[in-house]
N, C-alpha and C. Protein backbone atom coordinates (compact mmCIF):
# COMPACT_ATOMS: atom_id res chain seq x y z
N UNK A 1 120.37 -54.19 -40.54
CA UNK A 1 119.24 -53.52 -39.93
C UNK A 1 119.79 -52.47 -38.97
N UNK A 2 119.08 -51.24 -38.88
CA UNK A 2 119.41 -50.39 -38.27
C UNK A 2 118.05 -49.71 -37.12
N UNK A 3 118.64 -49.08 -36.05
CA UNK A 3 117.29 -48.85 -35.40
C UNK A 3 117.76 -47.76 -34.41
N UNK A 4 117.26 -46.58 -34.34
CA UNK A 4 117.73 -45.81 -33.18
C UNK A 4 117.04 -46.24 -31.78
N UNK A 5 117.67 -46.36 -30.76
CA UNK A 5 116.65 -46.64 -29.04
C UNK A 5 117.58 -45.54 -28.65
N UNK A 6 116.48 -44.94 -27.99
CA UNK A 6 116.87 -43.76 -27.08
C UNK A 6 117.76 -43.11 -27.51
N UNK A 7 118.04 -42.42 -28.91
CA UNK A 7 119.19 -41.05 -28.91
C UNK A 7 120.50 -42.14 -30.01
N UNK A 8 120.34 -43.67 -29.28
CA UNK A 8 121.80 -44.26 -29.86
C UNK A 8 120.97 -45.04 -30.89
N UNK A 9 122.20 -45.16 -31.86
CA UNK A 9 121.62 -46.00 -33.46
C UNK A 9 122.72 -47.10 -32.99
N UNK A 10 121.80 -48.18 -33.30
CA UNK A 10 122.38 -50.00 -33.56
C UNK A 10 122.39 -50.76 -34.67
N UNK A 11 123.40 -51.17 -35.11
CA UNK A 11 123.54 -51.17 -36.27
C UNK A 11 123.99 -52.88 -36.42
N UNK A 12 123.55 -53.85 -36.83
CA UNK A 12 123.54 -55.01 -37.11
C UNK A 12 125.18 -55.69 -38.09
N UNK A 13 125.01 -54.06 -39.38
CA UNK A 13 126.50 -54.27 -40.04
C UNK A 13 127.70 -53.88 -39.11
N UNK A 14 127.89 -52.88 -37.90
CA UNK A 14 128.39 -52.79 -37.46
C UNK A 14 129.32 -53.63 -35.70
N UNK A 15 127.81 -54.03 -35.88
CA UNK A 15 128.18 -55.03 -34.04
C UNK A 15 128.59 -56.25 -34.25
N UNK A 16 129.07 -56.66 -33.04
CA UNK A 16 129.61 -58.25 -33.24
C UNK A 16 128.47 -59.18 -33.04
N UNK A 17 128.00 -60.21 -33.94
CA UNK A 17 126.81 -61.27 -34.18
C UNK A 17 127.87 -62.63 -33.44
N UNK A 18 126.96 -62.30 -31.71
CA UNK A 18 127.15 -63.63 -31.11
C UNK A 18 126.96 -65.01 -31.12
N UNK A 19 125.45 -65.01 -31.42
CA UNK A 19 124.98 -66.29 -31.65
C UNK A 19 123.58 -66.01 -32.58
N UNK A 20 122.80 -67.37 -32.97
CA UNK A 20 121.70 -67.48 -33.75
C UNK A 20 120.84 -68.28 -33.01
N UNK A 21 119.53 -67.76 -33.52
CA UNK A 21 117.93 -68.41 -32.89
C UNK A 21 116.86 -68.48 -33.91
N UNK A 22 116.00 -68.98 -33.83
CA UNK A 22 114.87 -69.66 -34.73
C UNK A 22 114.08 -70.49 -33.99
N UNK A 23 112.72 -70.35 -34.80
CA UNK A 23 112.24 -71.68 -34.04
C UNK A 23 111.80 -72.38 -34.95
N UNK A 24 112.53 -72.79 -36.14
CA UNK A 24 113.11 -73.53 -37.18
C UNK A 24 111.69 -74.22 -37.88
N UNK A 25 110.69 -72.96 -37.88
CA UNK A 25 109.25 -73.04 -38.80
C UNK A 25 110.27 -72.60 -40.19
N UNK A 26 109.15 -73.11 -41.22
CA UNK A 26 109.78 -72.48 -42.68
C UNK A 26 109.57 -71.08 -43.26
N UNK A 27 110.08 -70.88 -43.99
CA UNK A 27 109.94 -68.80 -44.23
C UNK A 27 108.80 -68.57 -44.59
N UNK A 28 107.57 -69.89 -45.23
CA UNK A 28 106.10 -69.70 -45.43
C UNK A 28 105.00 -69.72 -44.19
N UNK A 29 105.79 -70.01 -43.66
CA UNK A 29 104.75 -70.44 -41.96
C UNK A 29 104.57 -69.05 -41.25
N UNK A 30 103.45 -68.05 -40.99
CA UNK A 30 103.30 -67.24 -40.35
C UNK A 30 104.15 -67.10 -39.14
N UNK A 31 104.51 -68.09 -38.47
CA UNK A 31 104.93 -68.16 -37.01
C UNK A 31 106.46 -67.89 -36.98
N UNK A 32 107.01 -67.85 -38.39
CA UNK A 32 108.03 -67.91 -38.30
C UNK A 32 109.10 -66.97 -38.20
N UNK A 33 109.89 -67.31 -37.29
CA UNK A 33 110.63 -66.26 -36.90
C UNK A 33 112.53 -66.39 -36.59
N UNK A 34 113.65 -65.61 -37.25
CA UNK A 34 114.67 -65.70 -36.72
C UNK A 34 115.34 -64.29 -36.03
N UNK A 35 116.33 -64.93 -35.15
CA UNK A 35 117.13 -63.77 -34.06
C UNK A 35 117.92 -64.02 -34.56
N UNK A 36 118.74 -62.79 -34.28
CA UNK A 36 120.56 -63.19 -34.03
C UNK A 36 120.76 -62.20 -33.02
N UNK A 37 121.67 -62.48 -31.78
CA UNK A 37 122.28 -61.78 -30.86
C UNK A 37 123.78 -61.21 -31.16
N UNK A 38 123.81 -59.71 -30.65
CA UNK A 38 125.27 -58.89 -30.88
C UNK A 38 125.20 -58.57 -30.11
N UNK A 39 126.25 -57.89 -30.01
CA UNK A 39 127.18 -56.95 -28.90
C UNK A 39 127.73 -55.93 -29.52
N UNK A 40 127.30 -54.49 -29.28
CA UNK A 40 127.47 -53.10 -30.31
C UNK A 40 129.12 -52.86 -30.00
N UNK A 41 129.56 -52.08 -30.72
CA UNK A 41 130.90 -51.77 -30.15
C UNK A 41 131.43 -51.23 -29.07
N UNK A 42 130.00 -50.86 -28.62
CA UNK A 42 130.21 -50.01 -27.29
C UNK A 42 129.58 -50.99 -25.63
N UNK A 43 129.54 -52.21 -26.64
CA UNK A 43 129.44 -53.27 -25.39
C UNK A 43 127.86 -53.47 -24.63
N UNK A 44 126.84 -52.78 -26.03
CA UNK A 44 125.64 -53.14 -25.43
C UNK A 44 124.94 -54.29 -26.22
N UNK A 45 124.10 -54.88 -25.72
CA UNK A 45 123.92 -56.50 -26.33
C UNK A 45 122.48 -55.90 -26.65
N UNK A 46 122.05 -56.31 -28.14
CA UNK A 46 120.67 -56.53 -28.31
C UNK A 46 120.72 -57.43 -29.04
N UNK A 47 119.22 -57.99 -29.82
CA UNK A 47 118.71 -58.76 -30.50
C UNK A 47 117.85 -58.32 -31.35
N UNK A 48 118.35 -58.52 -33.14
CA UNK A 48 117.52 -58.23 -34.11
C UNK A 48 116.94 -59.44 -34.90
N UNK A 49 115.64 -59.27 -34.93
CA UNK A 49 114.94 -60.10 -35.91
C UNK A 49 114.26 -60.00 -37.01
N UNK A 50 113.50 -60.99 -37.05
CA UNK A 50 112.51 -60.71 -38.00
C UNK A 50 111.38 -61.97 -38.23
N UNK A 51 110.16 -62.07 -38.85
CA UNK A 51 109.37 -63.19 -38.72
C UNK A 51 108.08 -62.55 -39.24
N UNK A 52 107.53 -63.67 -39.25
CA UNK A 52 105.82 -63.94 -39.87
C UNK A 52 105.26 -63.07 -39.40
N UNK A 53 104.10 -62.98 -40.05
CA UNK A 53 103.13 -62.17 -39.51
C UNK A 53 102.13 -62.68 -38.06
N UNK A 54 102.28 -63.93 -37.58
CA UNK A 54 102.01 -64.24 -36.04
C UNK A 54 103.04 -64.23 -35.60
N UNK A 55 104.44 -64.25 -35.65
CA UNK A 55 105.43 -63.60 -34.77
C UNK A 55 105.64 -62.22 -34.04
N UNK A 56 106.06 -62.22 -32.90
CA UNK A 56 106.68 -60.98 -32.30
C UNK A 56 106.93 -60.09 -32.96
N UNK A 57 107.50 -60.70 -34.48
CA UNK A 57 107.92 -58.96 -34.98
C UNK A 57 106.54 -58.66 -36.15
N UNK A 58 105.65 -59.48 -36.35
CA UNK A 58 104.52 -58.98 -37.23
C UNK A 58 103.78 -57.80 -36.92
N UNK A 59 104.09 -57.35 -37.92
CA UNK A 59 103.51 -55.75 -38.28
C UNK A 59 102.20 -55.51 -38.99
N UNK A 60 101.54 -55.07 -38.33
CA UNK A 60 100.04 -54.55 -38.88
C UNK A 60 99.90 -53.76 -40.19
N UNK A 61 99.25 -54.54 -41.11
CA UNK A 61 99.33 -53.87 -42.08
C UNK A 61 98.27 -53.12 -42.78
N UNK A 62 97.08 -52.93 -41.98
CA UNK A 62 96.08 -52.00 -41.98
C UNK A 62 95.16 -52.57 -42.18
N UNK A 63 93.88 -52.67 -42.36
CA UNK A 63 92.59 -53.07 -42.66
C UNK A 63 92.36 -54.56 -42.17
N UNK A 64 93.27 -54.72 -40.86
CA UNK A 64 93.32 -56.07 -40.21
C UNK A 64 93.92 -56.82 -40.17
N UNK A 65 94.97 -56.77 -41.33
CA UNK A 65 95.23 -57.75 -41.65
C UNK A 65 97.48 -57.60 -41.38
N UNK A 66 98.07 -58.56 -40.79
CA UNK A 66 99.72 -58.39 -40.91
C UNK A 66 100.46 -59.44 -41.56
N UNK A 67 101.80 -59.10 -41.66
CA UNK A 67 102.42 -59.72 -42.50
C UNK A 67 103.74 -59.40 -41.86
N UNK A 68 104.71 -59.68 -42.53
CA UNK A 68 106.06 -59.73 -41.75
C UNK A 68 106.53 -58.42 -41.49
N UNK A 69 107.48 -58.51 -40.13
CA UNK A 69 108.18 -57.71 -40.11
C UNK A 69 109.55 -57.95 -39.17
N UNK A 70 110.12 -56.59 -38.67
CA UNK A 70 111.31 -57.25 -38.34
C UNK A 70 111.69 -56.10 -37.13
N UNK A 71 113.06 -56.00 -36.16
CA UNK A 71 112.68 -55.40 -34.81
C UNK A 71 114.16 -55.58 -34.40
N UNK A 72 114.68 -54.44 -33.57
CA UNK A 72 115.77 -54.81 -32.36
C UNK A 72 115.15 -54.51 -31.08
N UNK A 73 115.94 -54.93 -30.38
CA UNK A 73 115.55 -54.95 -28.86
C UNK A 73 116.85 -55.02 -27.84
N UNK A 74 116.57 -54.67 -27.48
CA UNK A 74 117.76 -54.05 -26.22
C UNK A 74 117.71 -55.27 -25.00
N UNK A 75 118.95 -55.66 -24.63
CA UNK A 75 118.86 -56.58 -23.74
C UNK A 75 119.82 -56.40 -22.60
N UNK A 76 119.64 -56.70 -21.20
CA UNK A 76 120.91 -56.91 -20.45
C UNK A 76 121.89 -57.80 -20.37
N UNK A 77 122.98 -57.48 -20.03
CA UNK A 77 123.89 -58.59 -20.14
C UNK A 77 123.56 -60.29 -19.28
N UNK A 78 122.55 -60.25 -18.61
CA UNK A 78 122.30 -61.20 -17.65
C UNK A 78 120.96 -61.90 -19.06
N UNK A 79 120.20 -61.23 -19.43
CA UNK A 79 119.41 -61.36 -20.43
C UNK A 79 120.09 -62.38 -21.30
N UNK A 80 121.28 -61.36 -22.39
CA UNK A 80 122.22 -61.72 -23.26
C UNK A 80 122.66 -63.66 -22.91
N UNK A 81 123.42 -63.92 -22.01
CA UNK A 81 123.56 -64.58 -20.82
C UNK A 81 122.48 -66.08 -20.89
N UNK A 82 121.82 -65.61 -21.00
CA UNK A 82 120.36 -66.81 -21.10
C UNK A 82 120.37 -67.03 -22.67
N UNK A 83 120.23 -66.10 -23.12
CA UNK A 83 119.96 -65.92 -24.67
C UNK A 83 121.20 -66.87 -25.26
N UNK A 84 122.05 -66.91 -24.99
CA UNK A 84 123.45 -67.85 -25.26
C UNK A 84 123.23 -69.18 -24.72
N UNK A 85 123.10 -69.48 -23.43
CA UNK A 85 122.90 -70.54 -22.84
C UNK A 85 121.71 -71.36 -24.01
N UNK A 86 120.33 -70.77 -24.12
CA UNK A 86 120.07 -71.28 -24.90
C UNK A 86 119.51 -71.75 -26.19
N UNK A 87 120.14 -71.09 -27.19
CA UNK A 87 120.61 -70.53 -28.62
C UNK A 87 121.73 -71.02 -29.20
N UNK A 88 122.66 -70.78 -27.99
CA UNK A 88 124.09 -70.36 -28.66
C UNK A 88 125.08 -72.24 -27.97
N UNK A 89 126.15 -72.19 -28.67
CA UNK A 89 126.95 -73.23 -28.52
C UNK A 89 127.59 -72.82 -27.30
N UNK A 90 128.23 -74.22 -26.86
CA UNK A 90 129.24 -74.06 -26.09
C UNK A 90 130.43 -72.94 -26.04
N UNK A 91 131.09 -73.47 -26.90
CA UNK A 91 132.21 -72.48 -27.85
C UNK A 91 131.51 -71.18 -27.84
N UNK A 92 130.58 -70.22 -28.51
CA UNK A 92 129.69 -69.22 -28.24
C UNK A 92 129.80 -68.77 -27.32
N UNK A 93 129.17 -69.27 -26.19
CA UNK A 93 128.82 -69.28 -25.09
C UNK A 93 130.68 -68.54 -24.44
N UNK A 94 131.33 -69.34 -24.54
CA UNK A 94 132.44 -68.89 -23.58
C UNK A 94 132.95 -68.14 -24.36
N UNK A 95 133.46 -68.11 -25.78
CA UNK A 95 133.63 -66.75 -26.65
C UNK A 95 133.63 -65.40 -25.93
N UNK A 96 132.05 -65.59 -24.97
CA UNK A 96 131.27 -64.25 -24.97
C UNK A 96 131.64 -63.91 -23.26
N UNK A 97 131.48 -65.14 -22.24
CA UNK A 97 131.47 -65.15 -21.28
C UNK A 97 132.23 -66.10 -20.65
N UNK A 98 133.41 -65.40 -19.77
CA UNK A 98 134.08 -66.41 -19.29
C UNK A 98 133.88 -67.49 -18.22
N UNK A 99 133.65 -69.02 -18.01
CA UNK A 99 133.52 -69.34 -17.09
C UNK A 99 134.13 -70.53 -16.58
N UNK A 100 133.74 -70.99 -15.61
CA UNK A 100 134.26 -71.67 -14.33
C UNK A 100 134.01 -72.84 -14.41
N UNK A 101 134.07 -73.84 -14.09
CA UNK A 101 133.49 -75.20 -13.74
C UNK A 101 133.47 -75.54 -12.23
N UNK A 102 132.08 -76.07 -11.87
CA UNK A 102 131.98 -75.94 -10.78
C UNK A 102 130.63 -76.16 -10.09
């Protein structure tokens, strides 16, 4: 998936895929929806999806009625951060961000 924000193109084949999300409805269930979180090469973190037509990324498909669609979104690293904590594994998690015990 590809998507220009503001001037820069993000590119899904190109960035590093941190971790995975779902909220583990089936691919027939309107509601249903999966993420995956990256980090572009240039060290900016978004999140691309996709899902049902009552999901976040459902797209209007005219005469009332939607159906699936799919979306990136731009995130901060403090964002990113949460999004790992809770999504992503342990292992993941420090992969991405180094930390402390404490």
């Amino acid at each position: 998936m590809r998507k220009v924000i503001n001037g820069k193109t993000y590119d899904t084949k190109t960035a590093e895929r941190l971790c995975d999300g779902s909220n583990d409805l089936t691919c027939n269930d309107f509601g249903e929806l999966t993420e995956h979180l990256y980090r572009s090469p240039y060290g900016q973190y978004f999140v691309a999806g996709s899902g049902g037509a009552m999901s976040k990324y459902g797209r209007t498909c005219g005469n009332n009625s939607w159906g699936w669609g799919e979306g990136i979104k731009l995130v901060t690293a403090s964002e990113a951060k949460r999004y790992l904590e809770e999504h992503g594994s342990a292992e993941e998690f420090e992969a991405v961000f180094t930390t402390t015990e404490g």
